[in-house]
C-alpha atoms as a PDB file:
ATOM      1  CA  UNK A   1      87.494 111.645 123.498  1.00  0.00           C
ATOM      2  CA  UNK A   2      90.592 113.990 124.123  1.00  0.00           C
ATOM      3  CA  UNK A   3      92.487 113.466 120.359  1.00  0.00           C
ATOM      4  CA  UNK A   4      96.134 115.259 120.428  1.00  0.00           C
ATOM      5  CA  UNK A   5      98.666 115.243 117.530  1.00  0.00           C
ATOM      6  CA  UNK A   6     102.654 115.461 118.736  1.00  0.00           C
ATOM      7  CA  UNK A   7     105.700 114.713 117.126  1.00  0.00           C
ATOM      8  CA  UNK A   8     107.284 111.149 117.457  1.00  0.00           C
ATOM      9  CA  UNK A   9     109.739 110.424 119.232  1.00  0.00           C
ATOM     10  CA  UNK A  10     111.941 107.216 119.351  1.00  0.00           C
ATOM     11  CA  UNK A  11     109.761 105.664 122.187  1.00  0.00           C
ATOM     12  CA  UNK A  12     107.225 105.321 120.001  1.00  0.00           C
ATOM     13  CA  UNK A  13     108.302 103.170 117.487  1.00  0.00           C
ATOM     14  CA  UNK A  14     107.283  99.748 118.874  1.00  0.00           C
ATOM     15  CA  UNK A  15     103.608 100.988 119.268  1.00  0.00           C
ATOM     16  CA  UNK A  16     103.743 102.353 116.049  1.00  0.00           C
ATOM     17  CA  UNK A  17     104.704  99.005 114.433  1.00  0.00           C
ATOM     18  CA  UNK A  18     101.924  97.046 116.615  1.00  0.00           C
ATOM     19  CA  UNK A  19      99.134  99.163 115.662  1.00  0.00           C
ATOM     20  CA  UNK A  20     100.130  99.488 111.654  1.00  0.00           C
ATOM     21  CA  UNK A  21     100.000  95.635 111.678  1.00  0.00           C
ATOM     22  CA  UNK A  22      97.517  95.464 113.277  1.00  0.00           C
ATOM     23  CA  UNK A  23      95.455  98.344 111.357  1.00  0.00           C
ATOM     24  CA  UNK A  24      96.964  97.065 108.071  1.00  0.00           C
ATOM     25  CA  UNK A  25      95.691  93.065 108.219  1.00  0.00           C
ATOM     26  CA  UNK A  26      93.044  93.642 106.440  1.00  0.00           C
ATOM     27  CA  UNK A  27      94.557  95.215 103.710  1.00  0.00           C
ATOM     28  CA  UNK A  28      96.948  92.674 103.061  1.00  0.00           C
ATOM     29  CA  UNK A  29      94.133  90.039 103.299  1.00  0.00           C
ATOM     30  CA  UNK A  30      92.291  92.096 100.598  1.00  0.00           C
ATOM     31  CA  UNK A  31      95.116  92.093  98.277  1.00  0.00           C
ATOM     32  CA  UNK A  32      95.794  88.595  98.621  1.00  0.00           C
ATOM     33  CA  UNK A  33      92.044  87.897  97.553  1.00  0.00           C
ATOM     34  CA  UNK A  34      92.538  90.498  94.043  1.00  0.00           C
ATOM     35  CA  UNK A  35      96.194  88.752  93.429  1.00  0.00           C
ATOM     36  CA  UNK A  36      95.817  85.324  94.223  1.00  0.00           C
ATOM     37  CA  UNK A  37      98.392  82.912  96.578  1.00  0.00           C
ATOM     38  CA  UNK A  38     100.643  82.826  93.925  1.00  0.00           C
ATOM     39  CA  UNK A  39     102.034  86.818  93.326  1.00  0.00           C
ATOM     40  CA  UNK A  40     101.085  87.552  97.077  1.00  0.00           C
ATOM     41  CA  UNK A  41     103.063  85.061  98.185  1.00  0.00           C
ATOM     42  CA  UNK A  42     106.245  86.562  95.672  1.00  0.00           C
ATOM     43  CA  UNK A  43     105.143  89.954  96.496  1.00  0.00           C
ATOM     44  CA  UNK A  44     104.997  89.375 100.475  1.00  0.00           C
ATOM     45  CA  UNK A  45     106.066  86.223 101.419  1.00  0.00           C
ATOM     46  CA  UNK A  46     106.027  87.660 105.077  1.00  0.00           C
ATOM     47  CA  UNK A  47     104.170  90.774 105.257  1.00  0.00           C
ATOM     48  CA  UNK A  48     104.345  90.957 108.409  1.00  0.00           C
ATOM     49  CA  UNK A  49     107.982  91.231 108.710  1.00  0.00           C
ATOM     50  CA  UNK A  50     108.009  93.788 105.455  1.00  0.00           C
ATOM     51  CA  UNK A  51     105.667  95.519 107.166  1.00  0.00           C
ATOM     52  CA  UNK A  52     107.474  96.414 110.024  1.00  0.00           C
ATOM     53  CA  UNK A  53     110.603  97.029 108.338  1.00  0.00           C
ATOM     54  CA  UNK A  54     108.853  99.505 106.006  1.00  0.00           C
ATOM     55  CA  UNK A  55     107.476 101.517 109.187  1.00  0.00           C
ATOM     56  CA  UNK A  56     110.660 101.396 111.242  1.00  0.00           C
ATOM     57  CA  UNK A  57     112.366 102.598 108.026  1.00  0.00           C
ATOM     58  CA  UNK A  58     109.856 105.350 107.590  1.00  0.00           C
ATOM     59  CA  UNK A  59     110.050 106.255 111.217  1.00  0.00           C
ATOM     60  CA  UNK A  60     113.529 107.000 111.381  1.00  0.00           C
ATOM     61  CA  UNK A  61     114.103 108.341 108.171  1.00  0.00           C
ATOM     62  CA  UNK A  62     115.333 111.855 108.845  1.00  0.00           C
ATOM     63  CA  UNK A  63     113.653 113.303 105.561  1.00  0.00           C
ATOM     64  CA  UNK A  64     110.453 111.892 106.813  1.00  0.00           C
ATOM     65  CA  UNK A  65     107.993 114.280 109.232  1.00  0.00           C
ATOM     66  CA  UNK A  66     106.161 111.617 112.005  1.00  0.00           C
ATOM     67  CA  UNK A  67     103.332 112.778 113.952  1.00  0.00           C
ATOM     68  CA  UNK A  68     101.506 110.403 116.122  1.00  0.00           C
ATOM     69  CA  UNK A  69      98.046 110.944 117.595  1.00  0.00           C
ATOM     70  CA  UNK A  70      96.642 110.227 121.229  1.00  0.00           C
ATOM     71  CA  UNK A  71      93.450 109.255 122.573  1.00  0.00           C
ATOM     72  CA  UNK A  72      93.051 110.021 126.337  1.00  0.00           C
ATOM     73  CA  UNK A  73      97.110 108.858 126.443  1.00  0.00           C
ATOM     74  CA  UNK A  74      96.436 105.836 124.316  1.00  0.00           C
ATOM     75  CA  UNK A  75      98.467 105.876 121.145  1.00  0.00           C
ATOM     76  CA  UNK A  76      96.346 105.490 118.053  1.00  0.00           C
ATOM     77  CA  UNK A  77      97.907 106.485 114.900  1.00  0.00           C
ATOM     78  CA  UNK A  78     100.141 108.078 113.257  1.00  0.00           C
ATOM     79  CA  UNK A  79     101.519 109.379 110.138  1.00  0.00           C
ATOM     80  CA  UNK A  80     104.142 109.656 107.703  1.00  0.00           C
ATOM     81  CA  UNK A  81     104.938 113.089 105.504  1.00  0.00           C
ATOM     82  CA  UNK A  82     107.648 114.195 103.353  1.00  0.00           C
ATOM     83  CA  UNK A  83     108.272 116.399 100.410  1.00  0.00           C
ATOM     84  CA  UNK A  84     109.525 116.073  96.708  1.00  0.00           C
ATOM     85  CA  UNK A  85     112.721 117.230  96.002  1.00  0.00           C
ATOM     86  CA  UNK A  86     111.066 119.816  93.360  1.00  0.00           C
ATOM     87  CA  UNK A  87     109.300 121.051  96.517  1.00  0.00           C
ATOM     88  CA  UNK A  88     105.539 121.057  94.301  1.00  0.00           C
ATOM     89  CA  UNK A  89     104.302 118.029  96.269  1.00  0.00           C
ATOM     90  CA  UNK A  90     104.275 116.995  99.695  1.00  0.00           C
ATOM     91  CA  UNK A  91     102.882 113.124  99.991  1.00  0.00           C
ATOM     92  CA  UNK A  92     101.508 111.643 102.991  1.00  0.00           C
ATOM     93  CA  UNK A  93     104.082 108.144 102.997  1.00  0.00           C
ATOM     94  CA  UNK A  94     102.378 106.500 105.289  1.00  0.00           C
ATOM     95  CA  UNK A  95      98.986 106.971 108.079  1.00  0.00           C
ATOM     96  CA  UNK A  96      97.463 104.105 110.141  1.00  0.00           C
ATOM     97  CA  UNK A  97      95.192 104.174 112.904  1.00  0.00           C
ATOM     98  CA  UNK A  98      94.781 101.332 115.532  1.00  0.00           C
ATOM     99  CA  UNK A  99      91.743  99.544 114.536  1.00  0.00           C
ATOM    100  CA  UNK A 100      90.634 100.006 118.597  1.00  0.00           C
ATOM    101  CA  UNK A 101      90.091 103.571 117.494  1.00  0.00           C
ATOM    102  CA  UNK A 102      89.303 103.620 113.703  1.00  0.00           C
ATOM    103  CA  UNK A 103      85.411 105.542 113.223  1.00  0.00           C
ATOM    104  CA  UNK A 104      86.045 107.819 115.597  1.00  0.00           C
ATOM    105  CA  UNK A 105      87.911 110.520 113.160  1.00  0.00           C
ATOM    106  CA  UNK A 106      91.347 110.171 113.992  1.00  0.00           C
ATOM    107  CA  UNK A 107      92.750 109.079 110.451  1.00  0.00           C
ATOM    108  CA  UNK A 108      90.753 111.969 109.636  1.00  0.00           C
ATOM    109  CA  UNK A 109      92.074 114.202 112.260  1.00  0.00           C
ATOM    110  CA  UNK A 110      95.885 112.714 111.008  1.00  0.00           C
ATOM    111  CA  UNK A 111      94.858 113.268 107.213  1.00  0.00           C
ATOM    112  CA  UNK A 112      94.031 117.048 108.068  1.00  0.00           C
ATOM    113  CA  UNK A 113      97.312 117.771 110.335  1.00  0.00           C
ATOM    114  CA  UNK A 114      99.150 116.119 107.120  1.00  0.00           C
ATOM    115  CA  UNK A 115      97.949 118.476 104.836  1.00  0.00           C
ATOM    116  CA  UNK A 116      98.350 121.347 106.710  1.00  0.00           C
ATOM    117  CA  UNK A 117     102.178 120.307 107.838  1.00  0.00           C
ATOM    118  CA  UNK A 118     102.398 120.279 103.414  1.00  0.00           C
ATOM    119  CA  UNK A 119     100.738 123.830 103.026  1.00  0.00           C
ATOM    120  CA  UNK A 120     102.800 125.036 105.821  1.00  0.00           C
ATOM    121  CA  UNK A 121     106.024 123.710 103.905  1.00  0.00           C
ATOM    122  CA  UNK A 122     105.094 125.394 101.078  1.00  0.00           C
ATOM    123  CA  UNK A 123     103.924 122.516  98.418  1.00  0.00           C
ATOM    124  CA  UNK A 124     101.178 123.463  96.605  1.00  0.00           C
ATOM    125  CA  UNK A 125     100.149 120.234  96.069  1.00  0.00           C
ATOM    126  CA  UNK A 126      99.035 117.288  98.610  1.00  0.00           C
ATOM    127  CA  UNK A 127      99.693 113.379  97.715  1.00  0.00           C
ATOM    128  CA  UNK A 128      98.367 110.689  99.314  1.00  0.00           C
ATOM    129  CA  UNK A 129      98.251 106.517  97.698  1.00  0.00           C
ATOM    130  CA  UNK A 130      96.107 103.974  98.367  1.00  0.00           C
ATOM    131  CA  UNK A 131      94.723 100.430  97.256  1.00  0.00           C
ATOM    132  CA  UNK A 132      91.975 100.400  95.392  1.00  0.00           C
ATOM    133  CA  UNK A 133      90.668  96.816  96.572  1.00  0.00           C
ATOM    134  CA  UNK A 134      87.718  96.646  99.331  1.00  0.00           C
ATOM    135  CA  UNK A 135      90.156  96.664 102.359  1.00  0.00           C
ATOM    136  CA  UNK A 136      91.333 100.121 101.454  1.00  0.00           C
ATOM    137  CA  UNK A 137      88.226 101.361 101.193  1.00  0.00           C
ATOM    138  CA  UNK A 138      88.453 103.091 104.759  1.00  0.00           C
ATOM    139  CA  UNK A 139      91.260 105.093 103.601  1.00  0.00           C
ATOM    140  CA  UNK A 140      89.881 106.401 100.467  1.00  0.00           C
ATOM    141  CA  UNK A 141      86.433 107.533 102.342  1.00  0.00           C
ATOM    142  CA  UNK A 142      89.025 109.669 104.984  1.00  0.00           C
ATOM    143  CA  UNK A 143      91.081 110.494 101.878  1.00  0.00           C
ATOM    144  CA  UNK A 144      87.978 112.144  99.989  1.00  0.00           C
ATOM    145  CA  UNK A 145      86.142 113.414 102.799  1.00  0.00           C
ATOM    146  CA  UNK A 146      89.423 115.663 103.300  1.00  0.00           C
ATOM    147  CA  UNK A 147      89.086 117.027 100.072  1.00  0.00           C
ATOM    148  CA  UNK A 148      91.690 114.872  98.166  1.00  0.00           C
ATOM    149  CA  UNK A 149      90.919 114.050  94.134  1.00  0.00           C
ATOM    150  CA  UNK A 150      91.105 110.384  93.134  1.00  0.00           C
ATOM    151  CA  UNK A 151      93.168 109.490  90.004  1.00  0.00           C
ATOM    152  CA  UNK A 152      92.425 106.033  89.042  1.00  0.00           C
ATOM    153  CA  UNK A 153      95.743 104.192  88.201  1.00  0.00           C
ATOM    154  CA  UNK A 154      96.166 100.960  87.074  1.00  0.00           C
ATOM    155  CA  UNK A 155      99.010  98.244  87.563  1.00  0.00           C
ATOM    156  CA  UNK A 156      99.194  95.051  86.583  1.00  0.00           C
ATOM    157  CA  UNK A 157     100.533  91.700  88.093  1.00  0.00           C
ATOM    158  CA  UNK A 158     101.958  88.637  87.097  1.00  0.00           C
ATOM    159  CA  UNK A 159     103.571  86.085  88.456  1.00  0.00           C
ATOM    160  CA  UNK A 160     106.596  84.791  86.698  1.00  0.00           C
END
């Protein structure tokens, strides 16, 4: 497997929207069973559609630093990176990987280059947020196997 990380660029955008929704099903699936029909359905009534919105938004934010990453020319991931305006975090906005190349340690690879874009910014302090529901679990194993700390929030739902 020949893995290289490059910036975005423009082009990329459509394949970056296909593989998020397609890497980030499950994790909609998985909140829907921990919510229920009723807030998932007020929360994301289309995910799909604020889904894609979110990542084209992201994409072309110019604030935001995108990286994607190739496999053998394939495009199978990217990520998302900004910092705070106090400059003492840099957060990792978004990261997907295309789940034709998830297990093969390209979030991880992603999660890494992240980090090290933060350090090399100058923040002292890495960021990244996830679900805490079984179809996040992926992320939180790449998450702490890079060295991140978990703090356990908690936010409650209702619909109304």
């Amino acid at each position: 497997m020949s893995l290289r990380i490059r910036d975005f660029a423009a082009e990329d955008l459509a394949s970056i929207v296909r593989l998020s929704l397609r890497a980030w099903e499950p994790n909609f699936v998985s909140t829907r069973e921990v919510l229920g029909p009723d807030i998932d359905a007020a929360l994301h009534p289309n995910w799909r559609a604020f889904q894609q919105a979110s990542v084209e938004a992201v994409c072309t934010d110019p604030t935001m630093h995108v990286s994607v990453a190739e496999v053998d020319a394939d495009l199978a991931g990217f990520v998302a990176v900004n910092l705070h305006d106090d400059g003492r975090i840099g957060e990792v906005v978004m990261l997907a990987v295309d789940p034709e190349h998830q297990g093969r340690g390209v979030g991880t690879e992603l999660t890494e280059f992240a980090l090290l874009w933060i350090k090399d910014a100058g923040a002292p302090v890495a960021m990244i947020g996830t679900g805490g529901d079984r179809g996040h679990a992926p992320a939180r194993r790449t998450y702490e196997k890079a060295g991140l700390t978990l703090l356990p929030l908690a936010r409650y739902f209702k619909k109304l």
